[in-house]
Protein backbone atom coordinates (compact mmCIF):
# COMPACT_ATOMS: atom_id res chain seq x y z
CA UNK A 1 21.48 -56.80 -204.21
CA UNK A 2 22.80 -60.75 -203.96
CA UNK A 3 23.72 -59.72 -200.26
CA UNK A 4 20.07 -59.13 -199.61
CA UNK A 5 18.75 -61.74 -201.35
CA UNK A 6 21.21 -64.12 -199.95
CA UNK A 7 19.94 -62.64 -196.03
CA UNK A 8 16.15 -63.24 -196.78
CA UNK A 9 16.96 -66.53 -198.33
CA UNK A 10 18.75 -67.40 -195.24
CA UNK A 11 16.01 -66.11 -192.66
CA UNK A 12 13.26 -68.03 -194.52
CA UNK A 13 15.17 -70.84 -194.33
CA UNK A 14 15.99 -70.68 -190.53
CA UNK A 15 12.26 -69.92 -189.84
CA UNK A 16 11.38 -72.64 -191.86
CA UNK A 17 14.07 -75.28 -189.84
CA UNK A 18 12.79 -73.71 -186.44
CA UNK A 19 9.22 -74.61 -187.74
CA UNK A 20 10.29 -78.19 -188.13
CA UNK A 21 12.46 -78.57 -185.04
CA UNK A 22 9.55 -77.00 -183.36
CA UNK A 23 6.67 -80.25 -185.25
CA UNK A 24 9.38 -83.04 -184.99
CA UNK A 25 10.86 -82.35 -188.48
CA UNK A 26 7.90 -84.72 -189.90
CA UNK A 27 8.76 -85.91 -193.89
CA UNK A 28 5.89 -84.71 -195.74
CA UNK A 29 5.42 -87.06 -198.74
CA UNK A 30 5.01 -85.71 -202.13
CA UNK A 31 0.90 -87.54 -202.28
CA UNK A 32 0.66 -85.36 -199.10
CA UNK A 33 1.76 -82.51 -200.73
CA UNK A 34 -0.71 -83.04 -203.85
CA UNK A 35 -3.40 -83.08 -201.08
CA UNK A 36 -2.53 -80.52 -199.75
CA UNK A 37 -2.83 -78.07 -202.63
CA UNK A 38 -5.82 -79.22 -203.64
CA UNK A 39 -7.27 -78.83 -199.79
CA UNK A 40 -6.52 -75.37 -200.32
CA UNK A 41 -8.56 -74.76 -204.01
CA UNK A 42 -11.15 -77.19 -202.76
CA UNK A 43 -11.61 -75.07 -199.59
CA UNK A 44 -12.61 -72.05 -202.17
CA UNK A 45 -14.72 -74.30 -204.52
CA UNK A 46 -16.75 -75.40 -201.35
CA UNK A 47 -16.85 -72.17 -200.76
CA UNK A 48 -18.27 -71.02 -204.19
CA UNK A 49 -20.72 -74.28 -204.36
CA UNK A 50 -22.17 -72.99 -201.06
CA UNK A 51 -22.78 -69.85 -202.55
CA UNK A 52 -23.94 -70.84 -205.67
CA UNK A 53 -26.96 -72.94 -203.28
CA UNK A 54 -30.41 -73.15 -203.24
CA UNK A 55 -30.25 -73.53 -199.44
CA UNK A 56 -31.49 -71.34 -197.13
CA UNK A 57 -28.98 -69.13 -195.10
CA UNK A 58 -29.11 -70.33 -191.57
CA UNK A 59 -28.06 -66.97 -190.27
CA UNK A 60 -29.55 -64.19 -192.21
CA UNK A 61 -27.66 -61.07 -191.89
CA UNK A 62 -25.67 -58.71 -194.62
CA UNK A 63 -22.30 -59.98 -194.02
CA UNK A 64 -23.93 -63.77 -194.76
CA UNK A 65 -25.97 -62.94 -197.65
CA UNK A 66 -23.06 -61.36 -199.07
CA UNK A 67 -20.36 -64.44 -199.07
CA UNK A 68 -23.31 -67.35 -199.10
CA UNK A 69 -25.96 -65.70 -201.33
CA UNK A 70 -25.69 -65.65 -205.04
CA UNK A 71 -28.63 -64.53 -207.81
CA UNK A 72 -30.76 -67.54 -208.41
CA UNK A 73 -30.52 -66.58 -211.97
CA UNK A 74 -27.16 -65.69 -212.33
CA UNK A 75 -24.19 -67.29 -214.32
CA UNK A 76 -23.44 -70.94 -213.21
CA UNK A 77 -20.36 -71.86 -214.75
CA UNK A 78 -17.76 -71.35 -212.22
CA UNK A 79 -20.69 -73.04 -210.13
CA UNK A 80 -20.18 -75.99 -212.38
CA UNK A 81 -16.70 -76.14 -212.02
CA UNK A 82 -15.95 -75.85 -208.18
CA UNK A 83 -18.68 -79.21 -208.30
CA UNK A 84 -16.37 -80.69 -210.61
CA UNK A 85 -13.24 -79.64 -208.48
CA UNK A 86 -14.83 -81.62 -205.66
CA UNK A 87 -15.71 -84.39 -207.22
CA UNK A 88 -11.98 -84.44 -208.73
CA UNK A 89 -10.66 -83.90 -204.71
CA UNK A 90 -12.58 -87.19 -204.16
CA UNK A 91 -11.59 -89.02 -207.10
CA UNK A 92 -7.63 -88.28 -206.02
CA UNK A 93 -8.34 -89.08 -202.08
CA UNK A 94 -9.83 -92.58 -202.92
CA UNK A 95 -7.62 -93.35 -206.64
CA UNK A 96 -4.36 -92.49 -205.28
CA UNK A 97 -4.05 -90.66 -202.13
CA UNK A 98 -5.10 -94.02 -199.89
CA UNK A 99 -3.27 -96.37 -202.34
CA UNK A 100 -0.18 -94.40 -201.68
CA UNK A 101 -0.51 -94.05 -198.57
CA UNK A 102 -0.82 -97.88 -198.22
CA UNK A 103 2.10 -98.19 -200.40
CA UNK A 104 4.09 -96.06 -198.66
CA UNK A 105 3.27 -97.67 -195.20
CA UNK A 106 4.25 -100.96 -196.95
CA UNK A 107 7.88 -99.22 -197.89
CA UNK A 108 8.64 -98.02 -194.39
CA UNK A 109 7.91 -101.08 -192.80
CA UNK A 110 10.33 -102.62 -195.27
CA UNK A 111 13.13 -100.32 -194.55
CA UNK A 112 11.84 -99.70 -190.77
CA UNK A 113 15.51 -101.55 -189.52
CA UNK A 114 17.87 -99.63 -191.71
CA UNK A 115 15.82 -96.61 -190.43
CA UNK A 116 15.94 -97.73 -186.67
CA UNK A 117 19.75 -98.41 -186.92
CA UNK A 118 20.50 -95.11 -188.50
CA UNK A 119 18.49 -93.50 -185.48
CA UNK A 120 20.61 -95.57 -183.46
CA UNK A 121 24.12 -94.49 -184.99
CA UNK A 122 23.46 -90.71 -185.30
CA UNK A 123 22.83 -90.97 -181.65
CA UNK A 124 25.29 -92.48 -180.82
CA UNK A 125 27.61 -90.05 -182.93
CA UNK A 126 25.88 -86.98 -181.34
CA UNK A 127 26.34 -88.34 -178.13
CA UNK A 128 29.87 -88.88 -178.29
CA UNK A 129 30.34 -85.31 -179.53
CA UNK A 130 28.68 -84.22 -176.41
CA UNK A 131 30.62 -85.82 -174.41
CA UNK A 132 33.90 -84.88 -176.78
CA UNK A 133 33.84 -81.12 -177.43
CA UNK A 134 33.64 -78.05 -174.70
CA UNK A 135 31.51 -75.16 -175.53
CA UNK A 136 32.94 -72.84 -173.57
CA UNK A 137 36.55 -73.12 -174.56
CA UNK A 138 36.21 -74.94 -177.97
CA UNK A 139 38.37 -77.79 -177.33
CA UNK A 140 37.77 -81.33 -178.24
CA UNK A 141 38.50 -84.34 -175.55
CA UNK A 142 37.91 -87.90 -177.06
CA UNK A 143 36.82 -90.08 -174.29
CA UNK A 144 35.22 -93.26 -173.94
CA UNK A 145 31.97 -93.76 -171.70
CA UNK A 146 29.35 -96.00 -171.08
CA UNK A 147 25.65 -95.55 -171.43
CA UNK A 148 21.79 -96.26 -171.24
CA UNK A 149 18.93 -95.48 -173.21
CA UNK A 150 15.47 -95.97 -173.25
CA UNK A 151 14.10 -99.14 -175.12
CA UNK A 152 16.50 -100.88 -172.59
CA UNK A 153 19.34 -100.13 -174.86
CA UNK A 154 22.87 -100.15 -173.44
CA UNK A 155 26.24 -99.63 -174.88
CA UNK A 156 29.69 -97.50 -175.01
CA UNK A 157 32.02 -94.83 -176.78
CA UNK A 158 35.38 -96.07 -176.99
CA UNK A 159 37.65 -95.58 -179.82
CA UNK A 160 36.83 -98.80 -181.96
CA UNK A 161 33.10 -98.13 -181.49
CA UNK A 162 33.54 -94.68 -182.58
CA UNK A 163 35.65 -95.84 -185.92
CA UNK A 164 32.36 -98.77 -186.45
CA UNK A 165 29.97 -95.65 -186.06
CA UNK A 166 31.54 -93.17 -188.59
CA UNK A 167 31.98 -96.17 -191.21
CA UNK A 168 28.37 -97.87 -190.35
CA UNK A 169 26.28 -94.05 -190.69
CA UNK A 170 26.91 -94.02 -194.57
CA UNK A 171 26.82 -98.00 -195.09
CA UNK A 172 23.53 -98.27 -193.65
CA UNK A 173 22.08 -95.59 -195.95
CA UNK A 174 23.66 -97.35 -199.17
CA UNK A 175 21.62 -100.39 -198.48
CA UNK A 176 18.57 -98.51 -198.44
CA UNK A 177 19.62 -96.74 -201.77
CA UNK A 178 20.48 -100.49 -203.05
CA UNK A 179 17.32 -101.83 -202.12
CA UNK A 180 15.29 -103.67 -205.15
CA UNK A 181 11.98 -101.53 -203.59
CA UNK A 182 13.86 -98.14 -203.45
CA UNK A 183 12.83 -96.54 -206.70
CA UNK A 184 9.28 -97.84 -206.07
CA UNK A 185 9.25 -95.47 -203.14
CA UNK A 186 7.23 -91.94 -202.81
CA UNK A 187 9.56 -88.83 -204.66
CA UNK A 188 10.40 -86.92 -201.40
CA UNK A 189 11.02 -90.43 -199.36
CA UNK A 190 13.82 -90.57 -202.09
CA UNK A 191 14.95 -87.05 -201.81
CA UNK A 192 15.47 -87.25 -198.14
CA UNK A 193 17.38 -90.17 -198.51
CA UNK A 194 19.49 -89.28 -201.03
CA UNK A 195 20.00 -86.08 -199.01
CA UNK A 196 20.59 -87.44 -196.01
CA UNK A 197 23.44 -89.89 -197.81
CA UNK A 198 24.94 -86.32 -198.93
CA UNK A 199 24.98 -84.53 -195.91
CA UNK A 200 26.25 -87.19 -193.81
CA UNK A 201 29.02 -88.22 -196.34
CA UNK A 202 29.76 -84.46 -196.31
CA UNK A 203 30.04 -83.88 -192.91
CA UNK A 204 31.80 -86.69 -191.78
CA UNK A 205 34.16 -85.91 -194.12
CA UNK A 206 34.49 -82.10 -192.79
CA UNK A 207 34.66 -83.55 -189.11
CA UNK A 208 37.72 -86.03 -191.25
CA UNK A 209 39.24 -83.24 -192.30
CA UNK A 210 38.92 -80.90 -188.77
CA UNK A 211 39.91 -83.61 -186.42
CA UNK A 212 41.87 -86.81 -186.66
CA UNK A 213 39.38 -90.17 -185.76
CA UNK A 214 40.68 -90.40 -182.32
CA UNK A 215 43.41 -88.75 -179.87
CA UNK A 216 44.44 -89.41 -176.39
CA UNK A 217 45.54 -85.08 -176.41
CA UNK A 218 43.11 -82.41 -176.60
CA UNK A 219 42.57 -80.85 -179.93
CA UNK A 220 41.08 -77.04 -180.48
CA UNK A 221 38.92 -76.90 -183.27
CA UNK A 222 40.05 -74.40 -186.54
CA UNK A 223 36.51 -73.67 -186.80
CA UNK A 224 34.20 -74.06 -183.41
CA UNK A 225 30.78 -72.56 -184.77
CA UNK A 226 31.18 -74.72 -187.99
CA UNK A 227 31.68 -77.95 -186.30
CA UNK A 228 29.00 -76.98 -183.48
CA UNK A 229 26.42 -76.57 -186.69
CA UNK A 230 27.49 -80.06 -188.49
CA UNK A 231 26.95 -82.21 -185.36
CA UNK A 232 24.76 -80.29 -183.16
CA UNK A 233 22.09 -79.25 -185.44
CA UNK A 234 22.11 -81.01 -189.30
CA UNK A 235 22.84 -84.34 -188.04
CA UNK A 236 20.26 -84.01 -184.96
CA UNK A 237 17.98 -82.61 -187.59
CA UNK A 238 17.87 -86.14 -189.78
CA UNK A 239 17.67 -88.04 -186.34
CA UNK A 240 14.55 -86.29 -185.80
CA UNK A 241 12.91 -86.78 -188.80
CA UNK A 242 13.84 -90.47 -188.61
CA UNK A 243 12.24 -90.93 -185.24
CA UNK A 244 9.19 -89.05 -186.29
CA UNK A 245 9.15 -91.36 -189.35
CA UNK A 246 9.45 -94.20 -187.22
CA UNK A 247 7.48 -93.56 -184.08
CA UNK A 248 10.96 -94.51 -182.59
CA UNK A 249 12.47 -92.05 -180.04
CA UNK A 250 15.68 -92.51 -178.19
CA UNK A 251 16.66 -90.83 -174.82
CA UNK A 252 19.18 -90.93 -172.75
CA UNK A 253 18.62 -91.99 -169.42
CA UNK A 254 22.56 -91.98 -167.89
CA UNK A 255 26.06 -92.09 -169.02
CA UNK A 256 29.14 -93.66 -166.58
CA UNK A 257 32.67 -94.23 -167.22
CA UNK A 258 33.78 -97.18 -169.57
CA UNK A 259 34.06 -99.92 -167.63
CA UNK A 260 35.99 -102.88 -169.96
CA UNK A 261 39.33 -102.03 -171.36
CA UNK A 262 39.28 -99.95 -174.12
CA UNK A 263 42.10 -100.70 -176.96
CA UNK A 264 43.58 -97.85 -176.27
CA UNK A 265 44.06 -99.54 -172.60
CA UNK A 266 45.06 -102.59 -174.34
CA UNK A 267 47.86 -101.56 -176.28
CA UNK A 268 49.41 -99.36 -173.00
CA UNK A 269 48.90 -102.32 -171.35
CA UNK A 270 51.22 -104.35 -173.16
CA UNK A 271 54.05 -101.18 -173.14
């Protein structure tokens, strides 16, 4: 019995990551999510006011009668109450659905370069580990490589770059956490940060444990599919929701060999 409720947990859970993937992985805030629920019963009171009407039926047939057409005469208390259900739908769209909104804009803009740098250093992760790791045999390759992005960003891979990036991904998020404005901030805002603080700590740590920081020898991973998961797809998976946060996309346009010396070069250089 756990098996199978373990397997239906896990496809509704994939469906509901492809569905994201699929939108941009967009953070729905928790006002959003209040207006959203009550979209949904206000669609139905609408529904009941309009058949509760006065108003002539525009098209007059059965089918119409029968969902818009109510006794004139009839009981009017769940009449009464959808009209109070809208007016409530109103009061919570102009009380606190714009003010939070507002708010909320406020809070991004605040943390906008924390989020834009985190964008930056996940991609910069990822794309090393694209560069690192073969598919087809499983083996890992640390290299160091230039490259370009959009936004006329340029930089490089090399092995002290890749030791700043690992240390900066979880630094970055702590000053966000630290911030004075933090626990002013919308419920799921937190959540996903806290979240993403977890799962990067986490995986970093895994990738710690799997591989050593850097080696000049290739490595075979102890656990391909794993690894393939914690860069390729949960790390890509905050980077997205970032950018759609952020209106803030990067893209790589071109990647060429490392062109100054690296410190690996450095230190063979002086052997």
């Amino acid at each position: 019995m756990k098996k199978i409720e373990y397997t239906i947990t896990d496809v509704l859970n994939k469906w509901k990551l492809s569905i994201a993937d699929r939108f941009g992985n967009p953070l729905i805030y928790d006002y959003q999510k209040t207006l959203l629920k009550l979209t949904i019963v206000l669609v139905g009171a609408i529904l009941v006011v309009i058949r509760g009407s006065t108003a002539p039926v525009l098209v007059d047939n059965k089918m119409f009668r029968l969902l818009f057409c109510s006794e004139p005469t009839g009981d009017k208390t769940f009449y009464n109450i959808c009209v109070s259900i809208i007016a409530a739908y109103i009061f919570y769209v102009v009380q606190v659905y714009i003010p939070e909104k507002h708010k909320m804009k406020k809070y991004i803009s605040i943390f906008s370069e924390e989020h834009r740098y985190e964008i930056f250093l996940l991609n910069q992760y990822l794309l090393a580990w694209e560069k690192f790791i073969d598919k087809e045999e499983g083996k890992c390759h640390f290299c160091e490589f230039s490259y370009e992005l959009n936004h006329k960003i340029n930089g490089a891979v090399t092995e002290s770059t890749y030791e700043e990036t690992i240390e900066a991904l979880t630094e970055n998020i702590e000053r966000i956490m630290t911030h004075k404005y933090f626990d002013e901030c919308d419920i799921a805002y937190k959540d996903f940060i806290v979240q993403t603080y977890r799962v990067v700590r986490g995986h970093l740590k895994y990738m710690d444990d799997e591989f050593p920081r850097w080696s000049d020898k290739p490595l075979y991973a102890k656990d391909y599919r794993r690894i393939y998961k914690v860069v390729f797809d949960d790390l890509r998976r905050i980077q997205r929701k970032l950018e759609t946060m952020e209106k803030y996309k990067l893209r790589l346009i071109k990647t060429s060999p490392y062109g100054g010396k690296s410190k690996t070069q450095k230190l063979a250089a002086l052997l």
